[in-house]
C-alpha atoms as a PDB file:
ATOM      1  CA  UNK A   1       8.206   7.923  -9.180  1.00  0.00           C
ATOM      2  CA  UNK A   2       7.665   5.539 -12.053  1.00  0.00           C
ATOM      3  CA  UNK A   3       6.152   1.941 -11.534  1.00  0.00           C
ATOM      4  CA  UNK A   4       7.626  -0.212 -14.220  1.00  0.00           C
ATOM      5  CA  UNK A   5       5.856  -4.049 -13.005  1.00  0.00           C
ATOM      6  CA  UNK A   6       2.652  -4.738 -11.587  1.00  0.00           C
ATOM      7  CA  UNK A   7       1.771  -8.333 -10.165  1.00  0.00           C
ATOM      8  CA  UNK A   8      -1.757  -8.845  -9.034  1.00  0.00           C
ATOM      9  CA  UNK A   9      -3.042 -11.854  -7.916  1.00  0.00           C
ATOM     10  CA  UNK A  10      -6.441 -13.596  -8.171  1.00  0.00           C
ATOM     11  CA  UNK A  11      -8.821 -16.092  -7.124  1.00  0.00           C
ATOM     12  CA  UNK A  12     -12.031 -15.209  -9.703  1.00  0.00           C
ATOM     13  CA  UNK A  13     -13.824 -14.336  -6.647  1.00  0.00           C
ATOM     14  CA  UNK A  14     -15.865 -10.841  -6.532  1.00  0.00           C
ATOM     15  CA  UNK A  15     -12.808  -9.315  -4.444  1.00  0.00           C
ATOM     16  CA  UNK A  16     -10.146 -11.058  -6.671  1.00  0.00           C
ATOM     17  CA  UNK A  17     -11.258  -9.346  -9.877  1.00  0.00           C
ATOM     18  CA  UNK A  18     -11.499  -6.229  -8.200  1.00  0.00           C
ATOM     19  CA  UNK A  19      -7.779  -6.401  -7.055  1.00  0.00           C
ATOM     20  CA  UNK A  20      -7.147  -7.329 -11.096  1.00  0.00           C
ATOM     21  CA  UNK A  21      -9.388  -4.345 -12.396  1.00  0.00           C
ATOM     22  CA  UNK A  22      -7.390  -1.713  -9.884  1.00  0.00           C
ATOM     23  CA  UNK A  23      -4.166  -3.313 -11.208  1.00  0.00           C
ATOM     24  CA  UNK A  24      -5.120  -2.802 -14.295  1.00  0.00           C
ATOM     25  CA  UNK A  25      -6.006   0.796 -13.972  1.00  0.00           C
ATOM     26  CA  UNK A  26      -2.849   1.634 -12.034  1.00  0.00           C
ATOM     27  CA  UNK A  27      -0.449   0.086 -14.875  1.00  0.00           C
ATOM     28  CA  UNK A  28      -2.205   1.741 -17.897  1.00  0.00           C
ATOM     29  CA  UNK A  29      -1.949   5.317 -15.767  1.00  0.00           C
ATOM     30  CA  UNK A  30       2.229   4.155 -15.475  1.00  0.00           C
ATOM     31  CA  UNK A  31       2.518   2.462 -18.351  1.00  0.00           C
ATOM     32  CA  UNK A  32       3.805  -0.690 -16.463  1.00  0.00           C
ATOM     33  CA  UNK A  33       3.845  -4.262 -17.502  1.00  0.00           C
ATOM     34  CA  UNK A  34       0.613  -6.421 -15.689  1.00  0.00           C
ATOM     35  CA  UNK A  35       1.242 -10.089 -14.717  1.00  0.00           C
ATOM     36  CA  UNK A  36      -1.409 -11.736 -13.466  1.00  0.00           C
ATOM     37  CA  UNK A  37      -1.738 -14.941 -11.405  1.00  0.00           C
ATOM     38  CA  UNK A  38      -4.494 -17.331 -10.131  1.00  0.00           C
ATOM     39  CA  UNK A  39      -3.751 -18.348  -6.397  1.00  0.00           C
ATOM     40  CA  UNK A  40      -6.802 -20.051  -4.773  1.00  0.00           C
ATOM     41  CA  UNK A  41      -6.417 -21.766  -1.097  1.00  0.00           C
ATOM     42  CA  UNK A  42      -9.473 -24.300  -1.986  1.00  0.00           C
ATOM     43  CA  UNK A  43      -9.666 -25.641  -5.548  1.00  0.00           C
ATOM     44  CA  UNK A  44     -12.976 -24.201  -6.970  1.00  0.00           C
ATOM     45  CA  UNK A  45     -15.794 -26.268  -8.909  1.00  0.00           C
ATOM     46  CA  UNK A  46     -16.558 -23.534 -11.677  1.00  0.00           C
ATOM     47  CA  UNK A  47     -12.705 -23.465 -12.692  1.00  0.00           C
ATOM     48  CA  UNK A  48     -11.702 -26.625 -14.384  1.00  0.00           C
ATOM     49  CA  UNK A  49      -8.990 -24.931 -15.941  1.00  0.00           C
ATOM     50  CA  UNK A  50      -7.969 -21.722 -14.022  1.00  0.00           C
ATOM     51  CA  UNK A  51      -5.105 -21.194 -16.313  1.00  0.00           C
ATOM     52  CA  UNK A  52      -7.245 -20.540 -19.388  1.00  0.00           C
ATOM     53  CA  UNK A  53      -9.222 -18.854 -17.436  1.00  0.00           C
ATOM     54  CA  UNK A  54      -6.583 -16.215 -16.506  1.00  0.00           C
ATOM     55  CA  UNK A  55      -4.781 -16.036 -19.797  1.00  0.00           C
ATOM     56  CA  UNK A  56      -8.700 -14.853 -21.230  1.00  0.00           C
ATOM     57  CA  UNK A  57      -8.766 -12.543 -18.454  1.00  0.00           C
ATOM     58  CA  UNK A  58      -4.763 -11.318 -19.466  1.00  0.00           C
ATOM     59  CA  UNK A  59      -6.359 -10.100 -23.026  1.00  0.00           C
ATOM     60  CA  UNK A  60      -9.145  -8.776 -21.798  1.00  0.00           C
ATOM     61  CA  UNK A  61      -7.579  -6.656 -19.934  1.00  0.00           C
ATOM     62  CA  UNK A  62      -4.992  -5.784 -22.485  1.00  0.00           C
ATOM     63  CA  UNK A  63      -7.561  -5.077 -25.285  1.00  0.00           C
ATOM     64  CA  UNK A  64      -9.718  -2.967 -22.428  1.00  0.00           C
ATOM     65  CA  UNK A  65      -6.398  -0.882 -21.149  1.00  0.00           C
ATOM     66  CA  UNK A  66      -4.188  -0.779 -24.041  1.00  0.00           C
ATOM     67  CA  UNK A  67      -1.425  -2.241 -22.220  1.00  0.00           C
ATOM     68  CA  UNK A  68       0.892  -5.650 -22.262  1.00  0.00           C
ATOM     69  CA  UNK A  69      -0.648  -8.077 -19.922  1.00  0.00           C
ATOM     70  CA  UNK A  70       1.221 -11.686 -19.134  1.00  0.00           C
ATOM     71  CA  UNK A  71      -0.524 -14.486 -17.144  1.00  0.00           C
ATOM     72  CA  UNK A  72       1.708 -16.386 -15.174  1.00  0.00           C
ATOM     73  CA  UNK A  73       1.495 -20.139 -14.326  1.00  0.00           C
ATOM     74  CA  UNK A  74       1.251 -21.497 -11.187  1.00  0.00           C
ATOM     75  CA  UNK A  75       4.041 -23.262 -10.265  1.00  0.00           C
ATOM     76  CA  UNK A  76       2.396 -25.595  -7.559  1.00  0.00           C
ATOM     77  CA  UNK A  77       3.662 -23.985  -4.738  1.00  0.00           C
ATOM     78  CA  UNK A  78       1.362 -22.197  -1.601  1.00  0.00           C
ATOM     79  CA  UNK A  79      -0.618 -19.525  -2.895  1.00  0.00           C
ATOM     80  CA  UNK A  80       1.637 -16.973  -0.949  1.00  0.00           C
ATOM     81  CA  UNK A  81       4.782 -18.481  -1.946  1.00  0.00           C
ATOM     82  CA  UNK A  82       2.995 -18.118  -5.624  1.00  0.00           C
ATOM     83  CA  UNK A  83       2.585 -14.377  -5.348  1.00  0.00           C
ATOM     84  CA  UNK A  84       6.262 -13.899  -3.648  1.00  0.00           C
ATOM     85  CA  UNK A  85       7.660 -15.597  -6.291  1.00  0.00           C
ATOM     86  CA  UNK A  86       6.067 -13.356  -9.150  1.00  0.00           C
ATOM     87  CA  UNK A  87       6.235 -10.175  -7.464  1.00  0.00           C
ATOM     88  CA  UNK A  88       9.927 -10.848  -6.748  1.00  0.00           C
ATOM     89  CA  UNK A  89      11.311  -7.890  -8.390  1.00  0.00           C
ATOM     90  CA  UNK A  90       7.953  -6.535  -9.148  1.00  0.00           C
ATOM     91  CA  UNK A  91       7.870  -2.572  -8.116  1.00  0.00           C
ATOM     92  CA  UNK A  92       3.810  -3.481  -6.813  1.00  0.00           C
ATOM     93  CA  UNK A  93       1.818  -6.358  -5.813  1.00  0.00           C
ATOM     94  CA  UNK A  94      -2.117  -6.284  -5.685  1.00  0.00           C
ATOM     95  CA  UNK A  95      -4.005  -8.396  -4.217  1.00  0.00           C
ATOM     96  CA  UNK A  96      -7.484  -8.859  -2.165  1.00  0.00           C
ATOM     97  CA  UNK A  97      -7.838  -9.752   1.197  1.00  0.00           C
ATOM     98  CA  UNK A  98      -8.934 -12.988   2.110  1.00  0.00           C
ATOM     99  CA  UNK A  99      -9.597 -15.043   5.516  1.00  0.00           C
ATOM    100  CA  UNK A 100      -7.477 -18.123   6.790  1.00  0.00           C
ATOM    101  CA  UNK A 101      -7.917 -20.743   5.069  1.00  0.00           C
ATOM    102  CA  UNK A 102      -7.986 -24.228   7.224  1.00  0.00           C
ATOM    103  CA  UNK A 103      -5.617 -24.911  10.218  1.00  0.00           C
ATOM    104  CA  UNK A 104      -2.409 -24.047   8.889  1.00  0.00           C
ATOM    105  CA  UNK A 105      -4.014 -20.722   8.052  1.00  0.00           C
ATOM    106  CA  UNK A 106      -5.300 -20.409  11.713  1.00  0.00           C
ATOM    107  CA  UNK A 107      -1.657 -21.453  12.670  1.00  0.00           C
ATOM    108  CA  UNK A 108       0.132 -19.005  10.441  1.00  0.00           C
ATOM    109  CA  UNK A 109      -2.332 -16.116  10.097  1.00  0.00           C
ATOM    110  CA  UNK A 110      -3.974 -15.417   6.640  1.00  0.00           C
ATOM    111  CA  UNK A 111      -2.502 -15.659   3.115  1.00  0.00           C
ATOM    112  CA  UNK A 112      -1.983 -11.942   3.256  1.00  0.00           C
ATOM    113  CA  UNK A 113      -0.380 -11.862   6.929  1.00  0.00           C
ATOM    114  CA  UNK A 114       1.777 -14.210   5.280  1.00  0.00           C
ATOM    115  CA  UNK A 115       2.630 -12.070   1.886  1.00  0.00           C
ATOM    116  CA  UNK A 116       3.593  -9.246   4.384  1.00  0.00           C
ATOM    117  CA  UNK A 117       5.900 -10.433   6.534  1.00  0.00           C
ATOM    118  CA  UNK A 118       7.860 -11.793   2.893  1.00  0.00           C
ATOM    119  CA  UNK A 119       7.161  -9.278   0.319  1.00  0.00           C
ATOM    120  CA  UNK A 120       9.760  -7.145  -1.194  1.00  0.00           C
ATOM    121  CA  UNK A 121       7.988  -4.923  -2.604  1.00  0.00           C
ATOM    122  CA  UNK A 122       5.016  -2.747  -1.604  1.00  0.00           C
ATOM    123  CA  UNK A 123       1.654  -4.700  -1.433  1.00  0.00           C
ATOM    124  CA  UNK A 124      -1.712  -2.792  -2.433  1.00  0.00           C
ATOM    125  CA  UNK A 125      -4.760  -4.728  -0.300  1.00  0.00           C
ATOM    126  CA  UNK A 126      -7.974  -3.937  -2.569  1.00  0.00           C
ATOM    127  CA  UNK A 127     -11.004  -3.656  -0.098  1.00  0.00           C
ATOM    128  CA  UNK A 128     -13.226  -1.831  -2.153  1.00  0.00           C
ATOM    129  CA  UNK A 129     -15.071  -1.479  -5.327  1.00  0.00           C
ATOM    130  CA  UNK A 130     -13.342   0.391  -8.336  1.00  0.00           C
ATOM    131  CA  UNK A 131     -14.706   3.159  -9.703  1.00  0.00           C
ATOM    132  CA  UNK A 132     -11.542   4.785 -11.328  1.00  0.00           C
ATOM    133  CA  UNK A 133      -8.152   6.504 -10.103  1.00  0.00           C
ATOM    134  CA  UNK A 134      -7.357   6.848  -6.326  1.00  0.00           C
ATOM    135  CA  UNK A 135      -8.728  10.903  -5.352  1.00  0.00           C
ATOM    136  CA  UNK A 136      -7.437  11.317  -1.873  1.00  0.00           C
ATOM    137  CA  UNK A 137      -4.687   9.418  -0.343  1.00  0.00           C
ATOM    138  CA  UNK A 138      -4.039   9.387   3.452  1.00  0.00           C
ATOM    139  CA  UNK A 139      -0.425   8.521   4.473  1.00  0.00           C
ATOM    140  CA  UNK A 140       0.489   7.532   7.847  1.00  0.00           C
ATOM    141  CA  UNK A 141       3.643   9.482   8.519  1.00  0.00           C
ATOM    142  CA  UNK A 142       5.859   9.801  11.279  1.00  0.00           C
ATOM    143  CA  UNK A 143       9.811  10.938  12.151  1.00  0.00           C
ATOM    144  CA  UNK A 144      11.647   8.057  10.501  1.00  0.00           C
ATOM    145  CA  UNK A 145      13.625   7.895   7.359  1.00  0.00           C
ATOM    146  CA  UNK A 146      11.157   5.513   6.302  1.00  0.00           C
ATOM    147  CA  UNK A 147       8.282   7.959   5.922  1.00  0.00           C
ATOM    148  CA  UNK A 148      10.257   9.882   3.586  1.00  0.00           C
ATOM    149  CA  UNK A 149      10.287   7.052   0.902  1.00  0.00           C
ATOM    150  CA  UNK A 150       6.432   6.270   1.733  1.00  0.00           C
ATOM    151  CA  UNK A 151       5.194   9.651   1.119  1.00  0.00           C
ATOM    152  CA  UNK A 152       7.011   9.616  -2.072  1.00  0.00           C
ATOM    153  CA  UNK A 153       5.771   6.168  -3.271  1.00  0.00           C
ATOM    154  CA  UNK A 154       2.144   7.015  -2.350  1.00  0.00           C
ATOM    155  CA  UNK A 155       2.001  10.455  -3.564  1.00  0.00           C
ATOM    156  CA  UNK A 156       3.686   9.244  -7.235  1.00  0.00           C
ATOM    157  CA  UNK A 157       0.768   6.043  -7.526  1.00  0.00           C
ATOM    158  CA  UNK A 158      -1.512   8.463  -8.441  1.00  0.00           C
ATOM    159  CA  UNK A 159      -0.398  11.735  -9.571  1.00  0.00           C
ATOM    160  CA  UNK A 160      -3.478  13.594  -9.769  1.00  0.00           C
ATOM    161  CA  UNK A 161      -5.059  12.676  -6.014  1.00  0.00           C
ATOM    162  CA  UNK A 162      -5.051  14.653  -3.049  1.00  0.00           C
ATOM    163  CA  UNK A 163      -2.396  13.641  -0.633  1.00  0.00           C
ATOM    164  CA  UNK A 164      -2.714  14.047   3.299  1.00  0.00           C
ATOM    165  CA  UNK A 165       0.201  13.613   5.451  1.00  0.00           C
ATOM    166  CA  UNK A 166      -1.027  12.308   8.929  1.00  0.00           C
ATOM    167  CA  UNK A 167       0.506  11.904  11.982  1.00  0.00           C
ATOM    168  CA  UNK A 168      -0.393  10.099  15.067  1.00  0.00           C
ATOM    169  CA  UNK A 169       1.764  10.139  18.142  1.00  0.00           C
ATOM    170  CA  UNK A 170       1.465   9.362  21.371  1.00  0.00           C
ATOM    171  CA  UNK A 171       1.231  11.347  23.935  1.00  0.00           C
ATOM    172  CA  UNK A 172       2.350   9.881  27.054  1.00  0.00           C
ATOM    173  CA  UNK A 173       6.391   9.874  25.409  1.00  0.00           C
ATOM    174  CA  UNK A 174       7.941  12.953  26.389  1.00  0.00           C
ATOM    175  CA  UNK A 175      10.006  13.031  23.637  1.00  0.00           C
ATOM    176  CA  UNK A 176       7.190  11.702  21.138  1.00  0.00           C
ATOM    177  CA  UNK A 177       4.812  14.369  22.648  1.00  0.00           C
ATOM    178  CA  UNK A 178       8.007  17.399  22.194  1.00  0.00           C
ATOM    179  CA  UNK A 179       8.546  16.372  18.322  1.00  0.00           C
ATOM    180  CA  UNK A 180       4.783  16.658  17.802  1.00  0.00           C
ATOM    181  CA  UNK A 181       4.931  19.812  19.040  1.00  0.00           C
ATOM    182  CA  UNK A 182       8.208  21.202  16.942  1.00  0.00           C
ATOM    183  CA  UNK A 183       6.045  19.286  13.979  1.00  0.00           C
ATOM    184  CA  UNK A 184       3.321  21.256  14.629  1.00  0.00           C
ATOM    185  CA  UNK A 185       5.143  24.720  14.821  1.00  0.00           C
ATOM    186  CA  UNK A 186       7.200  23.894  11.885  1.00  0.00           C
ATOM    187  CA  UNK A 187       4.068  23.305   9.755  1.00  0.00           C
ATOM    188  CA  UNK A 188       3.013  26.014  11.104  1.00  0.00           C
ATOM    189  CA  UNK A 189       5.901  28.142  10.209  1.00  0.00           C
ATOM    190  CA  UNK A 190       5.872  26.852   6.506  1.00  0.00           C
ATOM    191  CA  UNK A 191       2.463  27.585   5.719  1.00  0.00           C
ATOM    192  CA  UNK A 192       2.791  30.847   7.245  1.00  0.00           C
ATOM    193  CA  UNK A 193       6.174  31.422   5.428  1.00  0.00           C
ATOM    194  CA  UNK A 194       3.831  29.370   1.930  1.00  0.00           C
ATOM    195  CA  UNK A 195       7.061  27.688   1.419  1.00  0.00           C
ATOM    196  CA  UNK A 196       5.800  24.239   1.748  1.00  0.00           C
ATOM    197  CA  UNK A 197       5.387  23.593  -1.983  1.00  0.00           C
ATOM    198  CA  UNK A 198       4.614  20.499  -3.780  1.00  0.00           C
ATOM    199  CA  UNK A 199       7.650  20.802  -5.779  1.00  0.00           C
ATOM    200  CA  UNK A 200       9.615  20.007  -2.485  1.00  0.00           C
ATOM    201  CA  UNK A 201       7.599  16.590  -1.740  1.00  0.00           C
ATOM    202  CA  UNK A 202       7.115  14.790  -5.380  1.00  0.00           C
ATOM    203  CA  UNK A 203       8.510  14.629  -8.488  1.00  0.00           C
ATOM    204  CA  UNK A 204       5.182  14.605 -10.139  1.00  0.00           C
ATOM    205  CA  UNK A 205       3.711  17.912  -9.366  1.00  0.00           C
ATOM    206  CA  UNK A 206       0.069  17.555  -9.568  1.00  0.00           C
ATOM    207  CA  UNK A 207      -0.783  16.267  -5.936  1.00  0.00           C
ATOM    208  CA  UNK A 208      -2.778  18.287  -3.414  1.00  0.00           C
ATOM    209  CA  UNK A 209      -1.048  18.198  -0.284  1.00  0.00           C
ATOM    210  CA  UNK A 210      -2.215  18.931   3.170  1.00  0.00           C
ATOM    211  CA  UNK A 211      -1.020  17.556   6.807  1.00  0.00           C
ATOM    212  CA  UNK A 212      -2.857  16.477   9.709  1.00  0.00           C
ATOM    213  CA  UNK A 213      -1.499  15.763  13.294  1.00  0.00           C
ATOM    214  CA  UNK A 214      -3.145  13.599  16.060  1.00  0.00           C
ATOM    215  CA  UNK A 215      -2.761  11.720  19.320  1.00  0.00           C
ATOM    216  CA  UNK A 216      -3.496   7.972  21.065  1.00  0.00           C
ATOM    217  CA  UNK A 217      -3.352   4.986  19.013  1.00  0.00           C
ATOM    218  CA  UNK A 218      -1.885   5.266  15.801  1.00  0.00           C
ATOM    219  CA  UNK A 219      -4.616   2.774  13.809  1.00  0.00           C
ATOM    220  CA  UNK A 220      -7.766   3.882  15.405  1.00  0.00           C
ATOM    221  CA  UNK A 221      -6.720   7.534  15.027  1.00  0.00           C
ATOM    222  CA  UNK A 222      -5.917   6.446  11.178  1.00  0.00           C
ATOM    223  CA  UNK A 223      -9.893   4.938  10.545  1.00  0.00           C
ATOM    224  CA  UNK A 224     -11.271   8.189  11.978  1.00  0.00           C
ATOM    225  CA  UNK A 225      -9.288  10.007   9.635  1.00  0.00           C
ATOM    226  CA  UNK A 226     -10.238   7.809   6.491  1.00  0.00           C
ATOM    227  CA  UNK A 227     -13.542   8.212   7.484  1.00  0.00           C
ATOM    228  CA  UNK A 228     -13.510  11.965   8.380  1.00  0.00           C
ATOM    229  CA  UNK A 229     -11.898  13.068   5.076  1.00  0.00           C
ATOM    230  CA  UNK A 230     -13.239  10.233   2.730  1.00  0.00           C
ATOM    231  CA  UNK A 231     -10.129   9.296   2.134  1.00  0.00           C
ATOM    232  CA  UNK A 232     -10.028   6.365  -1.156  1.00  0.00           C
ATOM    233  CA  UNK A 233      -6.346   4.948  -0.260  1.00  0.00           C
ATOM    234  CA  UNK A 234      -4.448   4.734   3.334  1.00  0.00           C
ATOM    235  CA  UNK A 235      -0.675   4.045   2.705  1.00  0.00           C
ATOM    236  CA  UNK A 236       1.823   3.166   6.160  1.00  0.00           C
ATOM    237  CA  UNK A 237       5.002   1.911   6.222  1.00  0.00           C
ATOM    238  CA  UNK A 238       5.182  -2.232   7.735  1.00  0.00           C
ATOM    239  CA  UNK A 239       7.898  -3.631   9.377  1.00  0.00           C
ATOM    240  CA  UNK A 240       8.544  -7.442   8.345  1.00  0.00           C
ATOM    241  CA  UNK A 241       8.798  -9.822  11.281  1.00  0.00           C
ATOM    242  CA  UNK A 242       8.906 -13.333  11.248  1.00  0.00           C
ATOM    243  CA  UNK A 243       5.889 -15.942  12.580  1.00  0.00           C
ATOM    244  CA  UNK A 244       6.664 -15.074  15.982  1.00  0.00           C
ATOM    245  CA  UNK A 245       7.224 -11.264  15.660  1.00  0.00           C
ATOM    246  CA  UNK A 246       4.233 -10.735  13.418  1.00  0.00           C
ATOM    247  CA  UNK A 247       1.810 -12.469  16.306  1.00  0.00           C
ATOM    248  CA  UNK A 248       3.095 -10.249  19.159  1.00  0.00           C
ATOM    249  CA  UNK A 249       3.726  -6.791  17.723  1.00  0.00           C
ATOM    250  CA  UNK A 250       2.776  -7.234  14.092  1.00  0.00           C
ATOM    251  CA  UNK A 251      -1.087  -6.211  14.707  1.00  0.00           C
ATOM    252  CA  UNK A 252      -0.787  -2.592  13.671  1.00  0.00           C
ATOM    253  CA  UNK A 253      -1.078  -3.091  10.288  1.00  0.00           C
ATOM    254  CA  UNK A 254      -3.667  -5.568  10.490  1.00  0.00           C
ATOM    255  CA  UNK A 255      -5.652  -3.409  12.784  1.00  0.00           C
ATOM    256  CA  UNK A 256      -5.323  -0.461  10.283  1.00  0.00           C
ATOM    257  CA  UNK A 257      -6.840  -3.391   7.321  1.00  0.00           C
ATOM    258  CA  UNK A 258      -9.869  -4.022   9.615  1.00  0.00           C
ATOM    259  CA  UNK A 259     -10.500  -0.350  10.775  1.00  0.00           C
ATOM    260  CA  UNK A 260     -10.578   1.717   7.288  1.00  0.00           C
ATOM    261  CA  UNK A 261     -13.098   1.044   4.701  1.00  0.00           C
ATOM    262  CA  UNK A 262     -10.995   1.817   1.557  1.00  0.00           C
ATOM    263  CA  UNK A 263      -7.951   0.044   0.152  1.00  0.00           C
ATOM    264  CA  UNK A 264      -4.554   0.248   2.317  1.00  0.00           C
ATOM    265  CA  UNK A 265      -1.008   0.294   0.610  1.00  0.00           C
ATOM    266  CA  UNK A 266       1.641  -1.731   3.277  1.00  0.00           C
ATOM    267  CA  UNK A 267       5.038  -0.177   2.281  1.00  0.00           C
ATOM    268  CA  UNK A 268       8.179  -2.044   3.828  1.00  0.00           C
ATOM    269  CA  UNK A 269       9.941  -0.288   5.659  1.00  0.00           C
ATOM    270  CA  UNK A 270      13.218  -2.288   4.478  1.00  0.00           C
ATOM    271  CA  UNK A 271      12.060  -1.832   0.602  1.00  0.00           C
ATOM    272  CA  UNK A 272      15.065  -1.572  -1.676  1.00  0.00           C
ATOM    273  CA  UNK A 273      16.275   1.715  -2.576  1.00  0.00           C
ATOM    274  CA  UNK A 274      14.288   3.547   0.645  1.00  0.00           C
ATOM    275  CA  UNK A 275      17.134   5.408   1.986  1.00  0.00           C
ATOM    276  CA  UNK A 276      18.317   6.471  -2.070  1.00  0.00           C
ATOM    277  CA  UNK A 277      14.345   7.816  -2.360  1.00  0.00           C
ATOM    278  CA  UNK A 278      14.330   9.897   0.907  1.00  0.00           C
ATOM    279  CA  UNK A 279      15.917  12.581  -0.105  1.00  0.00           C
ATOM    280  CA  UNK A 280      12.360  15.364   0.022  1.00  0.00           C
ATOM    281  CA  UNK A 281      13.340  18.988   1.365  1.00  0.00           C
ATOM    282  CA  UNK A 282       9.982  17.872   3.478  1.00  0.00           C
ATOM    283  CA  UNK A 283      10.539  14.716   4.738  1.00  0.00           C
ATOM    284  CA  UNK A 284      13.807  16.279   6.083  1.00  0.00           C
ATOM    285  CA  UNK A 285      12.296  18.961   8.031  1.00  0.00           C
ATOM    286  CA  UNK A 286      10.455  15.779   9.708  1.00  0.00           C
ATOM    287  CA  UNK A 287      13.502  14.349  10.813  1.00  0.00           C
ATOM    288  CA  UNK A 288      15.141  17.638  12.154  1.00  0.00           C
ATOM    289  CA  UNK A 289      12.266  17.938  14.191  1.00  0.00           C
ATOM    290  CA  UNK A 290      13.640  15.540  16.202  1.00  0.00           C
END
């Protein structure tokens, strides 16, 4: 897996330019074209002129990274409709995580709640400081096709981390509860059998790979796993959902944002091309298991 176009998105704020620095680092290790964009909710005083601002910050990061980097105008539009607009055919968007901004964001849920439930493309939330390439990389996994096409995005964003495959089901669904235990036995079989090889899983072959399996709720179990194994990057799929659908069964996501301490890739689940990159002898054993 190749990304070709990065869009990250900033405010100048502390958390803004670290979204643009991880960007950064993620398109030189691709070789993918960086646009950059101011958004800001609230005009601020320091920034007269944000767009000179950003197009400074667009060869700075070019001369530091050795890679083309474009800022892109603001059109005038909301700051989410801003970012949906320029990562429209993007292959990532980055972007911090800020709080509602005013009544309408109270109303509508955050900027980023907002991005979600519109973005075509996967969205990397930047939570944490930089301090170079992802190491370990936690993906929430379950039986569905679109797992398949996660693990393979995740694993390929950075080709040298650790990868861990992590399951959380519930147990109180008979049939949830039998596939975790034919998932269990069939990892089991496979590592016994050492035919569970990264060749199988990604195209770029340098990924540690290991697999984890636990019960209850799927975003609490998630936090004490990024916690417990130090994990640097959760990825989970995200199914998009209008206003309505996002308020009453869109919290998973947002409950896996406020529970981990590192950064958390959303991957939608409807993401073009999904079905044409599940094709891992892995990921299929997943779905058999059902």
């Amino acid at each position: 897996m190749r990304i070709q176009s990065i869009v990250a998105l900033t405010d100048f704020s502390t958390a803004g330019e670290l979204a643009l620095d991880r960007a950064a680092l993620l398109a030189a290790a691709h070789q993918a074209r960086l646009h950059i964009l101011f958004g800001a909710e609230t005009p601020h005083p320091r920034f007269t002129d944000p767009q000179a601002r950003l197009e400074q910050r667009a060869r700075q990061l070019a001369r530091r990274h050795g890679l083309p980097v474009q800022a892109l105008e603001h059109r005038g539009g909301s700051v989410a409709g801003e970012a949906l607009r320029a990562a429209a055919g993007a292959d990532l968007l980055v972007m911090d995580r800020r709080p509602p901004a005013g009544m309408a964001g109270l109303l509508g849920g955050s900027m980023l709640a907002r991005v979600l439930r519109a973005s075509s493309c996967p969205v990397l939330v930047v939570q944490q400081p930089v301090h170079g390439a992802y190491a370990h990389v936690l993906v929430a996994v379950d039986f569905s096709a679109a797992s398949d096409a996660l693990v393979r995005y995740a694993g390929g964003l950075e080709a040298a981390a650790a990868v861990e495959l992590f399951h959380a089901a519930d147990r109180r669904c008979e049939s949830t509860a039998q596939a975790l235990r034919d998932y269990r036995h069939e990892v089991r079989r496979q590592a016994q059998g050492r035919r569970v090889r990264l060749s199988d899983v990604f195209e770029a072959r340098r990924n540690r790979v290991g697999m984890a399996v636990g019960a209850g709720d799927r975003a609490r179990q998630l936090a004490v796993q990024q916690e417990s194994a130090g994990a640097d990057l959760v990825a989970l799929a995200h199914r998009r959902r209008g206003l309505l659908g996002d308020l009453l069964r869109g919290r998973a996501t947002r409950r896996v944002l406020d529970g981990v301490g590192c950064d958390v890739l959303v991957y939608p689940q409807d993401y073009p091309g999904t079905q044409a990159r599940a094709q891992s002898a892995v990921a299929r054993r997943w779905t058999e298991a059902t």
